[in-house]
Protein backbone atom coordinates (compact mmCIF):
# COMPACT_ATOMS: atom_id res chain seq x y z
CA UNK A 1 0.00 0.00 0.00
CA UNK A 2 3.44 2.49 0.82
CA UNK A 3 4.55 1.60 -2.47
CA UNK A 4 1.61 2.45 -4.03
CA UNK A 5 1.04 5.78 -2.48
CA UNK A 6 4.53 6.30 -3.56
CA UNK A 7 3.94 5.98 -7.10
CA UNK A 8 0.69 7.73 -7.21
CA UNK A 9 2.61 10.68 -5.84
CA UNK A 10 5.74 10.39 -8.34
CA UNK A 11 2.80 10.43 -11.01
CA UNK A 12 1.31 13.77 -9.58
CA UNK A 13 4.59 15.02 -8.90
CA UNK A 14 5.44 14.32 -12.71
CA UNK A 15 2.21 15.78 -14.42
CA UNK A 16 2.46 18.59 -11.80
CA UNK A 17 6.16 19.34 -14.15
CA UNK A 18 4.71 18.24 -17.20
CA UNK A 19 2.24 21.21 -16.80
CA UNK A 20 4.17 23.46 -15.52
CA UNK A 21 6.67 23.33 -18.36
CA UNK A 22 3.99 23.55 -20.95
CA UNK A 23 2.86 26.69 -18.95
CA UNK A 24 6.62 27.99 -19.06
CA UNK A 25 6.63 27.44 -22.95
CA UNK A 26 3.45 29.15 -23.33
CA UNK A 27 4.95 32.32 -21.47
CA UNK A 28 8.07 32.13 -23.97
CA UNK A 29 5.83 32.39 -26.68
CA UNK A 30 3.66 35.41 -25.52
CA UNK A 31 6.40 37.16 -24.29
């Protein structure tokens, strides 16, 4: 069940960057 929770976090923790990054690109572009 840790090892789980573990990975569901690494997940959100990764899509959390994934968007993030898109959101940084986006700002490159407008600016």
């Amino acid at each position: 069940m840790k090892i789980e929770n573990t990975k569901a976090q690494m997940r959100k923790g990764v899509l959390e960057y994934c968007i993030l990054s898109v959101l940084k690109d986006d700002d490159a572009y407008v600016a």
